[in-house]
N, C-alpha and C. Protein backbone atom coordinates (compact mmCIF):
# COMPACT_ATOMS: atom_id res chain seq x y z
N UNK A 1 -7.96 -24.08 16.58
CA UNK A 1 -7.27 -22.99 15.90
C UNK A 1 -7.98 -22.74 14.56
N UNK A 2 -8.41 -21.67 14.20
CA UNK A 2 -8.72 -21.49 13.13
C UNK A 2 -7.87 -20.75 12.27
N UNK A 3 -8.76 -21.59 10.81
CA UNK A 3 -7.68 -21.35 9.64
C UNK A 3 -7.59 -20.03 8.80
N UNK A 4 -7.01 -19.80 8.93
CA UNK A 4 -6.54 -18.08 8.19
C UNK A 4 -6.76 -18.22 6.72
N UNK A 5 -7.11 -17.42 5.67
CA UNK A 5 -7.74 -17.77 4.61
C UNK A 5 -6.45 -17.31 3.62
N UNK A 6 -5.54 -15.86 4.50
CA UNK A 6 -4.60 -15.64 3.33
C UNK A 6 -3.51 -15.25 4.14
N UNK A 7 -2.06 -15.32 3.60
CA UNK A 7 -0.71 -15.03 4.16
C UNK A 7 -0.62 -13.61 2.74
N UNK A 8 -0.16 -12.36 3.60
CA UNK A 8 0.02 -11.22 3.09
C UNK A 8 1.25 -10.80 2.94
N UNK A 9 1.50 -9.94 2.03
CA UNK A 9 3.09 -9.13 2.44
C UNK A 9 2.87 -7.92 1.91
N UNK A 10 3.78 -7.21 2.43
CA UNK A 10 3.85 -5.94 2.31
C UNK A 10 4.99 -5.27 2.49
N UNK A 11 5.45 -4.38 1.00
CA UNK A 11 6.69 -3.21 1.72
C UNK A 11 6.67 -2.30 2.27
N UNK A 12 7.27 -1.73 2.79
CA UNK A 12 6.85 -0.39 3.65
C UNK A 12 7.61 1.09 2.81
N UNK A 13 8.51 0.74 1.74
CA UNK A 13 9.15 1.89 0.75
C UNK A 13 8.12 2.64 0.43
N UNK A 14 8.39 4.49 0.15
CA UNK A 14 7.55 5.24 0.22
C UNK A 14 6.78 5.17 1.01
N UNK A 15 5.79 4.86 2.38
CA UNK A 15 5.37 4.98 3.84
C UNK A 15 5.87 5.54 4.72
N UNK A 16 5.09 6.22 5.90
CA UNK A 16 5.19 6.28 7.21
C UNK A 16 5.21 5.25 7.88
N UNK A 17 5.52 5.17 8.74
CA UNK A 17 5.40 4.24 9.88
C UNK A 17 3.84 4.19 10.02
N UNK A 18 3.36 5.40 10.23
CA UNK A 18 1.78 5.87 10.75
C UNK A 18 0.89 4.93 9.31
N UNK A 19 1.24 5.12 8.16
CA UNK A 19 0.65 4.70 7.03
C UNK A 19 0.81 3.99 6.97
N UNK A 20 2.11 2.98 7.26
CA UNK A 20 2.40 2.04 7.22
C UNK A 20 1.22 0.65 7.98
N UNK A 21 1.29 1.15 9.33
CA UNK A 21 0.85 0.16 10.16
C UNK A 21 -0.79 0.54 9.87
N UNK A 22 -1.55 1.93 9.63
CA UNK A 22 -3.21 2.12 9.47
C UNK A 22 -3.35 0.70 8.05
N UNK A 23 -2.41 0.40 7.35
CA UNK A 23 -2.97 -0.10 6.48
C UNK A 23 -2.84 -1.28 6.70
N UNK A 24 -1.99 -2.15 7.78
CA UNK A 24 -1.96 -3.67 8.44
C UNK A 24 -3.65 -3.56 9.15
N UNK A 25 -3.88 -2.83 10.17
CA UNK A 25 -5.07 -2.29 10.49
C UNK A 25 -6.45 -2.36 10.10
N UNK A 26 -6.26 -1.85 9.05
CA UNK A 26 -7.52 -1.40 7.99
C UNK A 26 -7.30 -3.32 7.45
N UNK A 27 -6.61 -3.94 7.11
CA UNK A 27 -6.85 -5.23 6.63
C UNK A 27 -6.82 -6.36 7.59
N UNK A 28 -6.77 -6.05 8.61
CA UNK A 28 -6.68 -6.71 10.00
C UNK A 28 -5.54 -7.92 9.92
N UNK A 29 -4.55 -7.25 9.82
CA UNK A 29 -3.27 -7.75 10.18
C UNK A 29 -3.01 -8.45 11.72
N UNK A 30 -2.88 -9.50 12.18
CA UNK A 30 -2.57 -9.67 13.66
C UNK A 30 -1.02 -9.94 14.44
N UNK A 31 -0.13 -10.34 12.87
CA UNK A 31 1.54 -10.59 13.14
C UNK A 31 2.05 -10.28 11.86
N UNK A 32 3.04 -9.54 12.10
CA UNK A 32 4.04 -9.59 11.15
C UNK A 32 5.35 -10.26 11.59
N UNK A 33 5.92 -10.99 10.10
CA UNK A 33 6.95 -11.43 9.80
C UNK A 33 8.20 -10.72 9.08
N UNK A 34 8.93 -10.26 9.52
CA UNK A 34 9.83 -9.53 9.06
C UNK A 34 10.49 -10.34 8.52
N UNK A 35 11.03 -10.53 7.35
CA UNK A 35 11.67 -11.21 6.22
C UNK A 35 13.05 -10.29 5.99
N UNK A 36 13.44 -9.54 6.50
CA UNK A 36 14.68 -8.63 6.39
C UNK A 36 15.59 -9.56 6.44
N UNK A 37 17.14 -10.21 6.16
CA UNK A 37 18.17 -10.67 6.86
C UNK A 37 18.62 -9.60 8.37
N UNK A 38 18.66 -8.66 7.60
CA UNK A 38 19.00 -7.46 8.58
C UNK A 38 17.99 -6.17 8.62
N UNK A 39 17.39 -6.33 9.94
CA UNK A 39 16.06 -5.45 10.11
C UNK A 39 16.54 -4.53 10.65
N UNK A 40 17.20 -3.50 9.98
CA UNK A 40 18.15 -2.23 10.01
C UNK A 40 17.39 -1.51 9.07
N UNK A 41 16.79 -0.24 8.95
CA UNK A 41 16.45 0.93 7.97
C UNK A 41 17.12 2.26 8.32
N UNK A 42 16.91 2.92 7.18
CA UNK A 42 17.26 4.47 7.49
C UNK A 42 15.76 4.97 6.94
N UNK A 43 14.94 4.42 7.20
CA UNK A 43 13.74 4.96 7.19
C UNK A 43 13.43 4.80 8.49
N UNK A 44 12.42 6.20 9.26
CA UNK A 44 12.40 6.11 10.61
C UNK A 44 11.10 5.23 11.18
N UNK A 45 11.51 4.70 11.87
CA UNK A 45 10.72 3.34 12.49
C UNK A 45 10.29 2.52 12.47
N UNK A 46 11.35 2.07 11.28
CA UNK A 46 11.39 0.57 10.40
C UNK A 46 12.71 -0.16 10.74
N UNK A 47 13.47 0.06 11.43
CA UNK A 47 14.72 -0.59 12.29
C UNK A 47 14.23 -1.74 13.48
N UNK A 48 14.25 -2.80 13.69
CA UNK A 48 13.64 -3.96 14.39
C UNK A 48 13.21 -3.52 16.00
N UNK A 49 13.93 -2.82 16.51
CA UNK A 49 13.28 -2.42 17.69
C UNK A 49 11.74 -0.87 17.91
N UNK A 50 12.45 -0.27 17.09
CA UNK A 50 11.22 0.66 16.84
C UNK A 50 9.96 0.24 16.08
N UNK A 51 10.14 -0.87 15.22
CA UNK A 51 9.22 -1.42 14.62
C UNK A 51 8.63 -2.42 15.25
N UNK A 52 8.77 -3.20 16.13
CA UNK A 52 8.17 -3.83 16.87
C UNK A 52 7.59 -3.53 17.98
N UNK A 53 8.24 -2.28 18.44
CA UNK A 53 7.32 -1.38 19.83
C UNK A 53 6.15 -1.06 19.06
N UNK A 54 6.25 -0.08 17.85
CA UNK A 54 4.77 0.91 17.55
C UNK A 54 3.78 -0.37 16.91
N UNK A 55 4.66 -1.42 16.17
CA UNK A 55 3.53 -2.66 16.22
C UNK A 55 2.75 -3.38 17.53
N UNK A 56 3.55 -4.00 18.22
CA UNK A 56 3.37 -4.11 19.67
C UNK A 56 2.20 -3.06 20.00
N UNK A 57 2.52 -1.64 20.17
CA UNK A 57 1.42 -0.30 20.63
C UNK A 57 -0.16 -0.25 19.64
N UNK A 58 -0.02 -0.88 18.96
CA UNK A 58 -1.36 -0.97 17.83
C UNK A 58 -1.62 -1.90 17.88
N UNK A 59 -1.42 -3.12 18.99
CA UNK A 59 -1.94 -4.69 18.89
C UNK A 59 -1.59 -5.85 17.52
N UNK A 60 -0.37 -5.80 17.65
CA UNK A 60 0.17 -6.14 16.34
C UNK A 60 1.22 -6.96 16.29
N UNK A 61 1.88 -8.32 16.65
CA UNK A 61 2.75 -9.03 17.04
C UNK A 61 3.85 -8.94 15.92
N UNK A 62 5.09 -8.93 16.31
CA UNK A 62 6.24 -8.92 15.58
C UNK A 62 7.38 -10.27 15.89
N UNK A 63 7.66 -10.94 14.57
CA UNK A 63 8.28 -11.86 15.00
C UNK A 63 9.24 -11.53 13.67
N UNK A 64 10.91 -11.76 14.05
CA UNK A 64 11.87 -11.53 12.80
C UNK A 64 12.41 -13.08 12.31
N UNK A 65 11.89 -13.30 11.44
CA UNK A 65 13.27 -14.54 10.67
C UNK A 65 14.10 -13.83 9.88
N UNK A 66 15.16 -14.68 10.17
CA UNK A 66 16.37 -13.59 9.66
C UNK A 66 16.53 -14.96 8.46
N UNK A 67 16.12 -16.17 8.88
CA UNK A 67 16.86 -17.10 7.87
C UNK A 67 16.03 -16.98 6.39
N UNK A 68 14.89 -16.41 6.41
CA UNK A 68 14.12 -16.24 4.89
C UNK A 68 14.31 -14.78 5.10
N UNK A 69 15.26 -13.99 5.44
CA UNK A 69 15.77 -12.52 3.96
C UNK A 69 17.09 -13.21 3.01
N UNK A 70 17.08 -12.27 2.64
CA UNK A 70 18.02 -12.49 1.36
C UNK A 70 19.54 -12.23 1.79
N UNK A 71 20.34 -13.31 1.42
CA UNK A 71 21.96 -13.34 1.62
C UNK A 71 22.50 -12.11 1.51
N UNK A 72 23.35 -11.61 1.79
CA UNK A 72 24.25 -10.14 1.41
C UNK A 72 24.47 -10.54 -0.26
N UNK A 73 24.98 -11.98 -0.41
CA UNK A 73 26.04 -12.47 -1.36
C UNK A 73 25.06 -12.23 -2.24
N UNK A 74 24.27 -12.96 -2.28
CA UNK A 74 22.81 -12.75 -3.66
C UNK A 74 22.20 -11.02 -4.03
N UNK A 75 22.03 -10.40 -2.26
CA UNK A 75 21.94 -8.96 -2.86
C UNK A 75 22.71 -8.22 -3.58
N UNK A 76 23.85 -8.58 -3.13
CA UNK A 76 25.47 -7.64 -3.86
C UNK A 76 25.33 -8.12 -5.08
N UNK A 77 25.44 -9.26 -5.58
CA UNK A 77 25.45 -9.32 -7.17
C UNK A 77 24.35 -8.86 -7.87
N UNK A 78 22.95 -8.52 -6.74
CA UNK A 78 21.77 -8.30 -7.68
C UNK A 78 22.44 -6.49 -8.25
N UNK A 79 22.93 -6.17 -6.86
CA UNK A 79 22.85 -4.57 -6.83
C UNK A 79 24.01 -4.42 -8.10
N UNK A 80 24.98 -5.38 -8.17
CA UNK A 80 25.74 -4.88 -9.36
C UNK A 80 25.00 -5.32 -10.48
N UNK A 81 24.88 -6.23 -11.03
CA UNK A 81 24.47 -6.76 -12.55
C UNK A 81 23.04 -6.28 -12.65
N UNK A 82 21.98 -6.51 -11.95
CA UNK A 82 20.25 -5.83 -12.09
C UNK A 82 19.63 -6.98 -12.64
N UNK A 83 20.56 -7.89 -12.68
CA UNK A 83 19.71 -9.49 -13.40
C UNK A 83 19.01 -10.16 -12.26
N UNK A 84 17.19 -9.92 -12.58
CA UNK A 84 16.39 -10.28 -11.75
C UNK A 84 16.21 -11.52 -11.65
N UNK A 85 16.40 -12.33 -13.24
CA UNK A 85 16.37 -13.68 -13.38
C UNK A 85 17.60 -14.48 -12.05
N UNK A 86 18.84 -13.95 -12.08
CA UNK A 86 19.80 -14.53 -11.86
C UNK A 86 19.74 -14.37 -9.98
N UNK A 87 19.02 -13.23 -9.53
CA UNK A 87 18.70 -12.62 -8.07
C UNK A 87 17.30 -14.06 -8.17
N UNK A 88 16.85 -14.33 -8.82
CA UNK A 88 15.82 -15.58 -8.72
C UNK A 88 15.95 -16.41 -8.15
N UNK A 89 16.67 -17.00 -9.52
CA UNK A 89 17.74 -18.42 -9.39
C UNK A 89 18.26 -18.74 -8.07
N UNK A 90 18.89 -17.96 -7.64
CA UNK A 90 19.89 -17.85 -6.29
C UNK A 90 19.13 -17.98 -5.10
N UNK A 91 18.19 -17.01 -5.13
CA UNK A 91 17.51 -16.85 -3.88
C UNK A 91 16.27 -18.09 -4.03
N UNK A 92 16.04 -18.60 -4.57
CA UNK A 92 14.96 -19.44 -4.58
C UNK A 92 16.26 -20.94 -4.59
N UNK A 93 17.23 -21.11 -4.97
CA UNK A 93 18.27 -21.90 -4.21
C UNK A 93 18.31 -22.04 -2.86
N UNK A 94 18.62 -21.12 -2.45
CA UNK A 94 18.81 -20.45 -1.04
C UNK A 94 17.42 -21.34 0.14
N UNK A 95 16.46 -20.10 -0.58
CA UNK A 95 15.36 -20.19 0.13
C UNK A 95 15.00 -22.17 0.07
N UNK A 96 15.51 -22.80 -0.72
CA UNK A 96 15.36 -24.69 -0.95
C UNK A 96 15.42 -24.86 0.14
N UNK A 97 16.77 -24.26 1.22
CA UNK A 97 17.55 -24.96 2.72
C UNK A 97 17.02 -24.52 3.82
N UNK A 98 15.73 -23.72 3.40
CA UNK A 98 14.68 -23.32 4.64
C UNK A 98 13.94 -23.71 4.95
N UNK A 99 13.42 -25.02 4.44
CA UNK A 99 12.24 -25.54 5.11
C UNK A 99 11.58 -25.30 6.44
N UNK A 100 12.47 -25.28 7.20
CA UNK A 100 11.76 -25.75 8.62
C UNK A 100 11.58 -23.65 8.96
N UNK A 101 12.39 -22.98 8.13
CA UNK A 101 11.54 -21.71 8.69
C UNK A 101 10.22 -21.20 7.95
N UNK A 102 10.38 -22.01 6.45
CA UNK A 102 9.42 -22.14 5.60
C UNK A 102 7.76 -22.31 6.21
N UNK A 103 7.86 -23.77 6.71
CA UNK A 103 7.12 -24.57 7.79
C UNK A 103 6.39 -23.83 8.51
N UNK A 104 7.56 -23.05 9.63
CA UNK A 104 7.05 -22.02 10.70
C UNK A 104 6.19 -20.77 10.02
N UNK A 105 6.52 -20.31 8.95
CA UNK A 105 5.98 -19.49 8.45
C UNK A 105 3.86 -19.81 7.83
N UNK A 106 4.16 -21.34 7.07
CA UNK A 106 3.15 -21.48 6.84
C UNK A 106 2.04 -21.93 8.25
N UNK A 107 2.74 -22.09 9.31
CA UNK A 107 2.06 -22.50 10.57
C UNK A 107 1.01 -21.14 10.82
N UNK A 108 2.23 -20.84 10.95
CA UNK A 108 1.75 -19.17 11.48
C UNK A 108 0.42 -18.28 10.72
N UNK A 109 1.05 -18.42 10.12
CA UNK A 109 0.07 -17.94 8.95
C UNK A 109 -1.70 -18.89 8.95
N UNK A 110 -1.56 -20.14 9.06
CA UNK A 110 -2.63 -20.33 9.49
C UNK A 110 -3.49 -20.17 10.48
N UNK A 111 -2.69 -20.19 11.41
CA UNK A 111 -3.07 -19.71 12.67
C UNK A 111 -3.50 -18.12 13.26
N UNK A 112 -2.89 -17.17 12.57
CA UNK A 112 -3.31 -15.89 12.64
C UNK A 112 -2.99 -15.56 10.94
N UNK A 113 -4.27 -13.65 10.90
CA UNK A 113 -3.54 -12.94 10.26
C UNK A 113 -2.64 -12.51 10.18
N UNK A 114 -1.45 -13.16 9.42
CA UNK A 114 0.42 -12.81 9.16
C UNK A 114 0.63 -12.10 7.77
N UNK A 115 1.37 -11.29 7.86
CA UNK A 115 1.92 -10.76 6.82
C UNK A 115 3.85 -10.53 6.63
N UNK A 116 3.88 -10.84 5.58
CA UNK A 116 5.40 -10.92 5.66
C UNK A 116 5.73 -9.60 4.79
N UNK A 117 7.03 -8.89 5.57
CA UNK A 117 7.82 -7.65 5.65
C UNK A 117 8.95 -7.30 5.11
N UNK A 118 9.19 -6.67 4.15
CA UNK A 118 10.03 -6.21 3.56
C UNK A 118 10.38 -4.82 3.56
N UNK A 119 11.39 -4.16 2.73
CA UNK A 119 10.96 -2.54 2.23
C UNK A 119 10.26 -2.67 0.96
N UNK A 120 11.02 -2.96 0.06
CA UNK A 120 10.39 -2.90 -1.27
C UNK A 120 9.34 -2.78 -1.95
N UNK A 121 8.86 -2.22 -2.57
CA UNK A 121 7.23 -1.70 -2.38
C UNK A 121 6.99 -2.91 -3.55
N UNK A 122 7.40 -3.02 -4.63
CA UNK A 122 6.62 -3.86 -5.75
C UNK A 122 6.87 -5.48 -5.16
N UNK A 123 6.19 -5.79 -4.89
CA UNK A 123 6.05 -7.21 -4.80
C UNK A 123 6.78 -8.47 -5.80
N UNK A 124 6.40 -7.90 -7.07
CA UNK A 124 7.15 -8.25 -8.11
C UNK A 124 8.81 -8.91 -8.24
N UNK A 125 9.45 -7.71 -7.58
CA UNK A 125 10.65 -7.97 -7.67
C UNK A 125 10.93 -7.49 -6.03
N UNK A 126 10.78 -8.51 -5.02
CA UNK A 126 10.76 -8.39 -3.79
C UNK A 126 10.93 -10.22 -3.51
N UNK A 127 11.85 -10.84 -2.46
CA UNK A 127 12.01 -12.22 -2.15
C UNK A 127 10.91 -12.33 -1.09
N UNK A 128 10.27 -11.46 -0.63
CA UNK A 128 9.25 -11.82 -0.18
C UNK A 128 7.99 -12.48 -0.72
N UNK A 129 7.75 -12.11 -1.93
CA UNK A 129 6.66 -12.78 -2.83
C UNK A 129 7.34 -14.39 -2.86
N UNK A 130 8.53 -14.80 -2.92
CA UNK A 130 8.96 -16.06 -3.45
C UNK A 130 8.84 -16.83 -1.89
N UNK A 131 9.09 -16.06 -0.73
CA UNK A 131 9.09 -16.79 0.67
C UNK A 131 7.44 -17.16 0.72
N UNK A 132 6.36 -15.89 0.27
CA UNK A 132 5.62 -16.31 0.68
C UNK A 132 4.36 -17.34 -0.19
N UNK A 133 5.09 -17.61 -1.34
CA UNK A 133 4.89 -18.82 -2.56
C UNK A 133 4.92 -19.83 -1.66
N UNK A 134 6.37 -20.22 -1.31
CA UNK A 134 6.78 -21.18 -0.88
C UNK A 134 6.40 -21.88 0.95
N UNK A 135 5.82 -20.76 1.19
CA UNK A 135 5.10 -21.07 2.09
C UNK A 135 3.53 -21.25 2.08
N UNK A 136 3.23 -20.69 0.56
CA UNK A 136 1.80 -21.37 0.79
C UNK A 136 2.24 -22.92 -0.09
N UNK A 137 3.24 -23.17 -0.25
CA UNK A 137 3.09 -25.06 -1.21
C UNK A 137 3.51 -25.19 0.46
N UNK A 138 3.80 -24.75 1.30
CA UNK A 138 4.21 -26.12 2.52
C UNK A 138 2.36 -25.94 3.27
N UNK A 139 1.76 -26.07 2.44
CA UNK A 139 0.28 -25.78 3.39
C UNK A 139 -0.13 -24.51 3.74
N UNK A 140 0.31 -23.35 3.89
CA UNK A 140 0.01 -21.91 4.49
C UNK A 140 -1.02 -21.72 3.77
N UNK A 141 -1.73 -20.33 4.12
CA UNK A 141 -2.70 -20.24 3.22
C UNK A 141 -2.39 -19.48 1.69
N UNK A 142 -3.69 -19.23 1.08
CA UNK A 142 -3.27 -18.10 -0.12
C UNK A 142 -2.40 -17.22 0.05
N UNK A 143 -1.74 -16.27 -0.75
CA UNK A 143 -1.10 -14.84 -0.62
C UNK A 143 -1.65 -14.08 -1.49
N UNK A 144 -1.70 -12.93 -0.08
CA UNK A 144 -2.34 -11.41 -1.14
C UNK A 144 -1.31 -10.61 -1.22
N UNK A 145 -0.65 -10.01 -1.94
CA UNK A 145 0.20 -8.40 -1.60
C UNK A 145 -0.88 -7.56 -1.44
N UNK A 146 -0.24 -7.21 -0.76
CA UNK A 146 -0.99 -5.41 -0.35
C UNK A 146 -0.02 -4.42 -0.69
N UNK A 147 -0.64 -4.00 -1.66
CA UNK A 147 0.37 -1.93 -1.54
C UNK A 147 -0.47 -1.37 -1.50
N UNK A 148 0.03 0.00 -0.91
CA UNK A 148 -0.77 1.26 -0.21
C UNK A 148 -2.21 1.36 -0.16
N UNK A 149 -2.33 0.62 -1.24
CA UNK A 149 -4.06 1.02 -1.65
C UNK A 149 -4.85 -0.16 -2.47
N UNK A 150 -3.92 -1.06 -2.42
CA UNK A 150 -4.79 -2.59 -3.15
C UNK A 150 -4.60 -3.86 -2.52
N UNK A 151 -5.20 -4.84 -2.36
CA UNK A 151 -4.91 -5.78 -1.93
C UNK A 151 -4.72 -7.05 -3.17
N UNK A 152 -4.00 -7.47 -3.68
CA UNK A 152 -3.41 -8.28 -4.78
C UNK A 152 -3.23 -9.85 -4.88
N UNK A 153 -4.82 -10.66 -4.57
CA UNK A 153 -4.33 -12.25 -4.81
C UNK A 153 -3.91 -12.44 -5.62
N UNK A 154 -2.58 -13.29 -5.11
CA UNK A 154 -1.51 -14.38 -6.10
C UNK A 154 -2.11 -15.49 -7.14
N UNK A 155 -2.17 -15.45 -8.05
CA UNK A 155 -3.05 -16.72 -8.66
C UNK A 155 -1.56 -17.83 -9.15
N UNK A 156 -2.04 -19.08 -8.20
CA UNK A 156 -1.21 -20.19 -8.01
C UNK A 156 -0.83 -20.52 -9.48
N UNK A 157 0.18 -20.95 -9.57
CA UNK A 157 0.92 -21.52 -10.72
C UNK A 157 -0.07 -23.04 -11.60
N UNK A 158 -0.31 -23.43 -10.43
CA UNK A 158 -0.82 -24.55 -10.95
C UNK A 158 -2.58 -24.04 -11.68
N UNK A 159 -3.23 -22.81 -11.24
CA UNK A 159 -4.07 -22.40 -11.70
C UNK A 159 -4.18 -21.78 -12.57
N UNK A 160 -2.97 -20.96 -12.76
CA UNK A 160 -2.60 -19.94 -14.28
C UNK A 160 -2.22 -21.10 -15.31
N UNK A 161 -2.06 -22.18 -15.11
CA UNK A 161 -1.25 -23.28 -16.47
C UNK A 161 -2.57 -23.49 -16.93
């Protein structure tokens, strides 16, 4: 099996579907990880079954963990108060009791090009950047974000000190 050099993520907010997936494509994406709790959109063909056919139709594997998205309970208080620190705290609590999907994630990721799935376009303030931290300390590889038009290595904590 060879080793994959980086674990990606990406939101799909502001995208097409069509734009969406040319740009998994163009970076040679081979699986996505949907990180949604609930892979439900009202954006069209970002709902778990339509999104996994037109991935599927472009050679593109789709696999959903539902256990690394984010609680309702942690979103609802983010959506009332806007305290990113405190949406942190919580979800990186949370995300502690995932190991073993953690695990699966960094497997995967070595094993193919994976990218993990959200909406949220800024990476920044997205629990996907923190799933996919925490899956490169269980061994996975690097993480890049990708938005629309850049590809963005993470520089490790232990390298920025």
């Amino acid at each position: 099996m060879a080793k994959t050099t980086s674990l990606y993520t990406f939101g799909y907010e502001g995208l097409t579907l069509e734009a969406f997936i040319a740009r998994l494509k163009e970076t040679g994406i081979r699986t996505i990880i949907d990180v949604r709790e609930l892979p439900l959109s009202r954006k069209k063909g970002f709902s778990k079954r339509a999104f996994a056919e037109a991935l599927h139709g472009n050679g593109i594997a789709y696999a959903h963990m539902p256990a690394l998205g984010c609680p309702k309970t942690i979103r609802d208080a983010y959506r009332e108060d806007g305290n990113w620190s405190a949406y942190t705290r919580k979800f990186m609590a949370y995300l502690g009791q995932q190991s073993g999907a953690i695990a699966e994630v960094a497997k995967l990721a070595r094993a193919t090009s994976a990218c993990l799935v959200c909406f949220e376009a800024d990476f920044n303030y997205c629990h996907r950047s923190m799933v996919a931290r925490a899956a490169a300390y269980a061994g996975g590889p690097a993480v890049v974000h990708l938005t629309a038009r850049t590809a963005i290595p993470e520089v490790p904590a232990k390298a920025a000190a």
